[in-house]
C-alpha atoms as a PDB file:
ATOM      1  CA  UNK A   1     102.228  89.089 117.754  1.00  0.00           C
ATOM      2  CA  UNK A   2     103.803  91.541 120.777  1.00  0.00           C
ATOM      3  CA  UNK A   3     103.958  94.075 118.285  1.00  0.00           C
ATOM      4  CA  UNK A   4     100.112  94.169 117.051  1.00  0.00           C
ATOM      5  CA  UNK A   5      99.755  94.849 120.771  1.00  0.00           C
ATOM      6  CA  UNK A   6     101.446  97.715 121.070  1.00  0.00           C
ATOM      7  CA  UNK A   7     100.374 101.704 121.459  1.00  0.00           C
ATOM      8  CA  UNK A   8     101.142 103.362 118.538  1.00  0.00           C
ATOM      9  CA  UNK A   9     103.885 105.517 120.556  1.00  0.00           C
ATOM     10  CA  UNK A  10     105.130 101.484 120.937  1.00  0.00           C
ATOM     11  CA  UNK A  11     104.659 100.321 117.250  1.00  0.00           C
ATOM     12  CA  UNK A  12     106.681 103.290 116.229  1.00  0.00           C
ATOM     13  CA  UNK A  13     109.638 103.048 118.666  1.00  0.00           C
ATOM     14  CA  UNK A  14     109.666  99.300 117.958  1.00  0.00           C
ATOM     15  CA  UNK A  15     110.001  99.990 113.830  1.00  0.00           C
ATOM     16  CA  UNK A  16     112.514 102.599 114.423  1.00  0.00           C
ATOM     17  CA  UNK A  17     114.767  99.961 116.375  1.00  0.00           C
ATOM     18  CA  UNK A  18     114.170  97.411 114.280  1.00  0.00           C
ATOM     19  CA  UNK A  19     115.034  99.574 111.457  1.00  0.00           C
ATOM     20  CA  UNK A  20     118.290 100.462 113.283  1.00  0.00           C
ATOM     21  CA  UNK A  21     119.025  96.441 114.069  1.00  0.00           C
ATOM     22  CA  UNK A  22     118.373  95.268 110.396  1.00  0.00           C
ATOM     23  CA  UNK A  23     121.044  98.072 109.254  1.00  0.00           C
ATOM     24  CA  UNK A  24     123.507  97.057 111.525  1.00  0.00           C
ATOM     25  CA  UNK A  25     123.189  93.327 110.904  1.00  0.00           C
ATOM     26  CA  UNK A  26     122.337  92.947 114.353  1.00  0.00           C
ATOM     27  CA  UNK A  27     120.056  90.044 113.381  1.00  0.00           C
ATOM     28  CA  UNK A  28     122.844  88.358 111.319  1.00  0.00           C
ATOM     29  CA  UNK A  29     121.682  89.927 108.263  1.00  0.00           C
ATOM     30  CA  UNK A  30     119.114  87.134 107.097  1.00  0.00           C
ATOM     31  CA  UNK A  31     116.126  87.362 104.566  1.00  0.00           C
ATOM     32  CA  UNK A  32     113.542  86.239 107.540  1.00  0.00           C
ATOM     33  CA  UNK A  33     114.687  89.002 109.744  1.00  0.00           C
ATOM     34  CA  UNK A  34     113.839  91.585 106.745  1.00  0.00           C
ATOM     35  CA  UNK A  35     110.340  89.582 106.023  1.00  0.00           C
ATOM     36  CA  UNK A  36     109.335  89.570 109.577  1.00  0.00           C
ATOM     37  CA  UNK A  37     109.956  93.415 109.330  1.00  0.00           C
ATOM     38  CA  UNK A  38     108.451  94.049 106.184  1.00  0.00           C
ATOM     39  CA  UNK A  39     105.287  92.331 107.316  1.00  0.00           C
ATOM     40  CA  UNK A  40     105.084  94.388 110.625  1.00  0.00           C
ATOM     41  CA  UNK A  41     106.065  97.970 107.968  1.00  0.00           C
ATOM     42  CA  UNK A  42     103.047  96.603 105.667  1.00  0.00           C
ATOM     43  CA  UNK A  43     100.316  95.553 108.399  1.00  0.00           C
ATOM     44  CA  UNK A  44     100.790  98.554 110.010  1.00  0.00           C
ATOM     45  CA  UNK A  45     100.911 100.775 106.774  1.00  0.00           C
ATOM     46  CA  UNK A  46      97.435  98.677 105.543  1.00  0.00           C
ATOM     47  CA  UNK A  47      95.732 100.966 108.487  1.00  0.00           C
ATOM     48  CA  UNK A  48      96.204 103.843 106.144  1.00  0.00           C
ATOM     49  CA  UNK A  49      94.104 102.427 103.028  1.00  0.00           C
ATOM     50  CA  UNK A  50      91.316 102.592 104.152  1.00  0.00           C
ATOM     51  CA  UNK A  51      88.966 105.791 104.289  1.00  0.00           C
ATOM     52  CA  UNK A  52      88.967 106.080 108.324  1.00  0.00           C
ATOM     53  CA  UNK A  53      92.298 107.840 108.839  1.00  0.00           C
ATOM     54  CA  UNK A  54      92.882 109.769 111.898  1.00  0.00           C
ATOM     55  CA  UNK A  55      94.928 113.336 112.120  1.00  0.00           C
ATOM     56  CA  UNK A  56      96.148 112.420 115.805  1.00  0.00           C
ATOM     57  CA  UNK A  57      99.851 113.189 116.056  1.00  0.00           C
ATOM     58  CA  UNK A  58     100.559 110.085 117.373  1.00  0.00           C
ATOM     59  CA  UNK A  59      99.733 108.200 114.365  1.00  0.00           C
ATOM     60  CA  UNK A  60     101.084 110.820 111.715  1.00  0.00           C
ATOM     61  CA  UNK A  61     104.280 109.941 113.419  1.00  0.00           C
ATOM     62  CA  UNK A  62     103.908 105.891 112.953  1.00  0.00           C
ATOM     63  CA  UNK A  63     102.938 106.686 109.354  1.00  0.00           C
ATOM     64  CA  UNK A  64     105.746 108.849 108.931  1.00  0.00           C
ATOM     65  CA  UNK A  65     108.134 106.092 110.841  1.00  0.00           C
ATOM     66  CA  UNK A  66     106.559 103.195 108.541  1.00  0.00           C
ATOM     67  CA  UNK A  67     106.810 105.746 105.445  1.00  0.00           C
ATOM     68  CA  UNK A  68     111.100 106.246 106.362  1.00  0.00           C
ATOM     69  CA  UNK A  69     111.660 102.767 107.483  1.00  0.00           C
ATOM     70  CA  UNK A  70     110.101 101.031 104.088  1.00  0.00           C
ATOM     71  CA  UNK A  71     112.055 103.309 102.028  1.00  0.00           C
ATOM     72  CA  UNK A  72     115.230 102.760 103.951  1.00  0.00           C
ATOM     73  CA  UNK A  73     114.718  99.124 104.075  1.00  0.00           C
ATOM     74  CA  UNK A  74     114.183  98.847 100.069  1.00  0.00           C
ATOM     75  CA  UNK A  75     117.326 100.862  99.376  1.00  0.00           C
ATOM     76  CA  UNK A  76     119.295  98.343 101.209  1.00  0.00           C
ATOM     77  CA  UNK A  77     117.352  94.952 100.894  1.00  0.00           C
ATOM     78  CA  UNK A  78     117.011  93.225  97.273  1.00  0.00           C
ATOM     79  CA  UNK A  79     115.357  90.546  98.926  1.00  0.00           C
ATOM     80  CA  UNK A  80     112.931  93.228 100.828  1.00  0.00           C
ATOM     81  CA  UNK A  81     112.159  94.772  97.147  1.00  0.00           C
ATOM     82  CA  UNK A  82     111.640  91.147  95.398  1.00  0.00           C
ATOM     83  CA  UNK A  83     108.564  90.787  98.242  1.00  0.00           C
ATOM     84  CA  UNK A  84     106.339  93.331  96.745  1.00  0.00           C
ATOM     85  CA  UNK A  85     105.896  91.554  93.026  1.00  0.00           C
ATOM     86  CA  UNK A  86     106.021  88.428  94.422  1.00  0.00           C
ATOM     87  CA  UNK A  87     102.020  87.649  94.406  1.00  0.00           C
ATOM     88  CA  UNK A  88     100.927  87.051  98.203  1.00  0.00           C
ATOM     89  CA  UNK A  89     104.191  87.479  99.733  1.00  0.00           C
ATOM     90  CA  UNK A  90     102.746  91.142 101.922  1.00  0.00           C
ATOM     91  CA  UNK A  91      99.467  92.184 102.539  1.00  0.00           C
ATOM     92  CA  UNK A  92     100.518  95.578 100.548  1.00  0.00           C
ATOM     93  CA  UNK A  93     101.694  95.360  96.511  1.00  0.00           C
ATOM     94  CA  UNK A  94     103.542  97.643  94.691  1.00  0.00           C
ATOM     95  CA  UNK A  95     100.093  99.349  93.638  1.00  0.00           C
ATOM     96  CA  UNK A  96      98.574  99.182  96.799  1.00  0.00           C
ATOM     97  CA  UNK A  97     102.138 102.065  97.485  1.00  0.00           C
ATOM     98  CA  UNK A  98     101.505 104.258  94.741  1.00  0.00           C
ATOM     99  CA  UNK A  99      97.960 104.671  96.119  1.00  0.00           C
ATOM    100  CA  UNK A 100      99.381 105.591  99.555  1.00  0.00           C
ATOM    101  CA  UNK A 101     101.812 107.543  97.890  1.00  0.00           C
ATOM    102  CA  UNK A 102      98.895 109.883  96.593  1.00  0.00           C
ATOM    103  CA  UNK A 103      96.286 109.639  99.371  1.00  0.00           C
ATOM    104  CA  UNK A 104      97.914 109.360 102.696  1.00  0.00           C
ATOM    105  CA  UNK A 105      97.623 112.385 105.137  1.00  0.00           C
ATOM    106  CA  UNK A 106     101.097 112.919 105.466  1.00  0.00           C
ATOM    107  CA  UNK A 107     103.013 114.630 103.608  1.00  0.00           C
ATOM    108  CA  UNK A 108     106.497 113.304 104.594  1.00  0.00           C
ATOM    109  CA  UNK A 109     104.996 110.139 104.024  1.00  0.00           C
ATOM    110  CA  UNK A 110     104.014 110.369 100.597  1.00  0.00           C
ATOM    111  CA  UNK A 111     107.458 111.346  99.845  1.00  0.00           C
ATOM    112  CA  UNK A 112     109.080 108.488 101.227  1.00  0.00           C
ATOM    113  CA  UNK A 113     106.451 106.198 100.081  1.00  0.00           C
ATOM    114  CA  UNK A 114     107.010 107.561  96.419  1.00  0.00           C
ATOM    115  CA  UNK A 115     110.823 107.362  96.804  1.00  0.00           C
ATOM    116  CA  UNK A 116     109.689 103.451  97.856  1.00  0.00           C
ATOM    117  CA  UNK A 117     108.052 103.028  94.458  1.00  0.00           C
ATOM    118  CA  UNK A 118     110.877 104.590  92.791  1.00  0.00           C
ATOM    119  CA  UNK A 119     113.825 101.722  94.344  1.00  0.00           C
ATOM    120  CA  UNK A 120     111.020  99.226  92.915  1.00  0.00           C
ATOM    121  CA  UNK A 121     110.512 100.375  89.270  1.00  0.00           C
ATOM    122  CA  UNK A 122     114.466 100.625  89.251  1.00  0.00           C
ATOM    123  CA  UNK A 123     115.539  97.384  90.131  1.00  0.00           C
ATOM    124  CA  UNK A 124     115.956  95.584  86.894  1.00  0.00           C
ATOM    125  CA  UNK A 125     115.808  91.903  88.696  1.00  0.00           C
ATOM    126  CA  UNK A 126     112.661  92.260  89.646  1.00  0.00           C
ATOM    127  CA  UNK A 127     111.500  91.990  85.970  1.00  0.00           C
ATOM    128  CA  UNK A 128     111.147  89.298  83.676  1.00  0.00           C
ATOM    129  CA  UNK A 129     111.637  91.363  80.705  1.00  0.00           C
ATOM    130  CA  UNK A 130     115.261  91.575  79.651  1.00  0.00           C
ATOM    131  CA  UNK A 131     117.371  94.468  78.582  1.00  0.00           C
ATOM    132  CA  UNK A 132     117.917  92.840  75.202  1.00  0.00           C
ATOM    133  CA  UNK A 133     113.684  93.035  74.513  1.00  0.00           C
ATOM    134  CA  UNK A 134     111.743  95.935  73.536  1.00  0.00           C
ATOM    135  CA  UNK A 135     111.170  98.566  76.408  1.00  0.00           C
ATOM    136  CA  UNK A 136     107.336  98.184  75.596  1.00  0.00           C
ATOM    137  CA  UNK A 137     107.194  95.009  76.711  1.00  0.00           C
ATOM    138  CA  UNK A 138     109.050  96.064  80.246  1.00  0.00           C
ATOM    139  CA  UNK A 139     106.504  99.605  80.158  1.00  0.00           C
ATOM    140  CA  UNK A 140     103.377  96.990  80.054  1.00  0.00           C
ATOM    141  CA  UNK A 141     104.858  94.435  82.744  1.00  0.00           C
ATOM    142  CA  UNK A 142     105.734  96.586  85.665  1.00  0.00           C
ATOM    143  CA  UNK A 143     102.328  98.733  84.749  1.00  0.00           C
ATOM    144  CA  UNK A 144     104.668 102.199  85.168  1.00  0.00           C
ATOM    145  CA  UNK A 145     102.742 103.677  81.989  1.00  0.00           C
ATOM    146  CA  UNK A 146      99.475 103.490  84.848  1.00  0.00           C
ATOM    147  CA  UNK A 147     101.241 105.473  87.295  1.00  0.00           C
ATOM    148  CA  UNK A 148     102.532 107.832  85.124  1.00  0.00           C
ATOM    149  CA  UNK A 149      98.762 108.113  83.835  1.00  0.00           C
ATOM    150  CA  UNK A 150      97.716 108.270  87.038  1.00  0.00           C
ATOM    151  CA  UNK A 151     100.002 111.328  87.865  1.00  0.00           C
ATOM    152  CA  UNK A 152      99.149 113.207  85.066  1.00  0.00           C
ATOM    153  CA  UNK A 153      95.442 112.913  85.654  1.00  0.00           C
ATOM    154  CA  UNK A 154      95.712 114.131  89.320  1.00  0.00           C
ATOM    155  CA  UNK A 155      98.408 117.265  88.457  1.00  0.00           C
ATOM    156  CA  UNK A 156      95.941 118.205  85.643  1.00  0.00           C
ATOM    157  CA  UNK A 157      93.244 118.858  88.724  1.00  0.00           C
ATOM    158  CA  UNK A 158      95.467 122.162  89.841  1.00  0.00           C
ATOM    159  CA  UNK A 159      92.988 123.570  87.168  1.00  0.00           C
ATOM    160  CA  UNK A 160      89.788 122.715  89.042  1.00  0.00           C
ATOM    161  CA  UNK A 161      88.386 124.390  91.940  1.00  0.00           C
ATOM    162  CA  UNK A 162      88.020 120.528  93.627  1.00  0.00           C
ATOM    163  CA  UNK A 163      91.096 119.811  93.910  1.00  0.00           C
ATOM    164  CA  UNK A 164      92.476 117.061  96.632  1.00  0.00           C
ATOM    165  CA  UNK A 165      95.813 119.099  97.861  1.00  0.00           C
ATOM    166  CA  UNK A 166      97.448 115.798  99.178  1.00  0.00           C
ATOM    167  CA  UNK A 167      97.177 113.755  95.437  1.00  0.00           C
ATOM    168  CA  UNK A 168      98.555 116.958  93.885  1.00  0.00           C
ATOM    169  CA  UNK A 169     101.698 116.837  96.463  1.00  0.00           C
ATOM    170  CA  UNK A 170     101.900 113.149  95.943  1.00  0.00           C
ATOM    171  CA  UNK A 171     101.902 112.775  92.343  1.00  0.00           C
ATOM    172  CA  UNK A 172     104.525 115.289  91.840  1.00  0.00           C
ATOM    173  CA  UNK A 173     106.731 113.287  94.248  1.00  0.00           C
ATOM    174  CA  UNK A 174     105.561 109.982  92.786  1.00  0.00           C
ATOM    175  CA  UNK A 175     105.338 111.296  89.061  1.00  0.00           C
ATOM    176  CA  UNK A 176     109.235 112.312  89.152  1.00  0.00           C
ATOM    177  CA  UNK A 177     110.247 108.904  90.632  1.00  0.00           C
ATOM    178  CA  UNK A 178     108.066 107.374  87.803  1.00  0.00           C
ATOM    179  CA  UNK A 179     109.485 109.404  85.103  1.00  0.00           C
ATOM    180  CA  UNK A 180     113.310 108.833  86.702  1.00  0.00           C
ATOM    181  CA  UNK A 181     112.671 104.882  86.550  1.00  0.00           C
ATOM    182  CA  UNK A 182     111.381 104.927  82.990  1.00  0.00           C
ATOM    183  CA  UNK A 183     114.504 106.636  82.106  1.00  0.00           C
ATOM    184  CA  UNK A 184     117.250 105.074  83.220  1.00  0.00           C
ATOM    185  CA  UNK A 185     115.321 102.020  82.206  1.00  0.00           C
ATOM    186  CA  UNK A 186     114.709 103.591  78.655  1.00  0.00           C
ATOM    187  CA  UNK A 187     118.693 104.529  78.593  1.00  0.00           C
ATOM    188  CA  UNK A 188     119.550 100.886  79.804  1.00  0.00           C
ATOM    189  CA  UNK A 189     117.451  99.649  76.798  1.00  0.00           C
ATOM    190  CA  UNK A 190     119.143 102.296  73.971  1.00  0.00           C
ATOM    191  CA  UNK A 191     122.598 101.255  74.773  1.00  0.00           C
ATOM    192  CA  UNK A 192     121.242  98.078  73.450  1.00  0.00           C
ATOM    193  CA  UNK A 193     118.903  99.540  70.835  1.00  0.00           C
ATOM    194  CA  UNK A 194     116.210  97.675  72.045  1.00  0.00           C
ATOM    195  CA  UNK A 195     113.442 100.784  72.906  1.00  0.00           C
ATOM    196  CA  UNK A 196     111.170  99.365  70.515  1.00  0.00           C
ATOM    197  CA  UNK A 197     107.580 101.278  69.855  1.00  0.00           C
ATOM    198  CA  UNK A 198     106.478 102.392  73.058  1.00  0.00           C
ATOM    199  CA  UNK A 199     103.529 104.851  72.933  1.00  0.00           C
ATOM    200  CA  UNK A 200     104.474 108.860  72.117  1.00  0.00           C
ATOM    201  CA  UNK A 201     102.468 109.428  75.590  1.00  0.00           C
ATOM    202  CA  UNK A 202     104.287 107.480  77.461  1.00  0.00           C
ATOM    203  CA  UNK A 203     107.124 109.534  76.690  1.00  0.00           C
ATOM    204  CA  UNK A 204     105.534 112.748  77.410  1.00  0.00           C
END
């Protein structure tokens, strides 16, 4: 509650520590510590969904601090990543990222933010499709084929003469953590022979 409260000099000092306490196991390392964290990273990142998003520097820098801390937390927290496809868990979903990933004003936020999608779409345990079934059926659960659709569609504007600079810079960050999950997930799957029929554009 303190922290809603806060400046946003204060919400990003208080992230950064926190960040620094979780890492160090200061608060013994348990999974409420790293929800009560997550739900502070994700309330404070759902400010930056919405169309009304300021250029002050003080809140680029709490974007950027939210943008470093989530990715640091979901490198080291399998309990942190399990929270984003686990329906109503956060406020933010693993879609509700790959749309900041492309749209927020930052641009070393979109690059941790797409690095945060990337630890998701890795992590085999967050799945229910196994290694020993078809990749298909793994391509249509996590929805990766969407982002990578997604991606395309936005790098294909560096044609047009209305292009959005940001979703260009943020789906080549997120498109190469897309395309890295699907293949170490596709290379998982062929040691097993179990790629199955997955659609030629998905591999392209």
């Amino acid at each position: 509650r303190r922290y809603r409260e806060f400046t946003n000099k204060g919400r990003t000092a208080s992230l950064r520590f926190g960040q620094i306490c979780l890492l160090n196991d200061l608060y013994g390392g348990e999974d409420d510590a790293v929800q009560l964290y997550l739900v502070a990273l994700c309330e404070t990142l759902e400010m930056f969904t919405g169309r009304d998003r300021s250029n002050n520097p003080e809140v680029i820098d709490l974007l950027d601090e939210c943008a470093t801390s989530l990715l640091s937390t979901l490198s080291s927290s399998q309990f942190a990543r399990k929270q984003f496809v686990t329906p109503g868990a956060l406020c933010l979903s693993l879609k509700d990222l790959e749309r900041l990933a492309l749209d927020v004003h930052s641009s070393k936020a979109r690059r941790f933010i797409a690095g945060s999608v990337g630890k998701l779409f890795e992590d085999d345990s967050l799945w229910s499709t196994s290694l020993e079934e078809p990749l298909e059926k793994w391509v249509a659960e996590s929805g990766i084929e969407v982002a990578m659709e997604l991606c395309a569609k936005n790098l294909e504007a560096v044609k047009s003469t209305t292009l959005v600079p940001s979703q260009i810079h943020g789906s080549s960050f997120l498109g190469a953590h897309v395309v890295r999950a699907f293949r170490l997930r596709a290379c998982r799957h062929g040691e097993r022979g179990t790629i199955g029929a997955v659609p030629a554009q998905t591999w392209q």
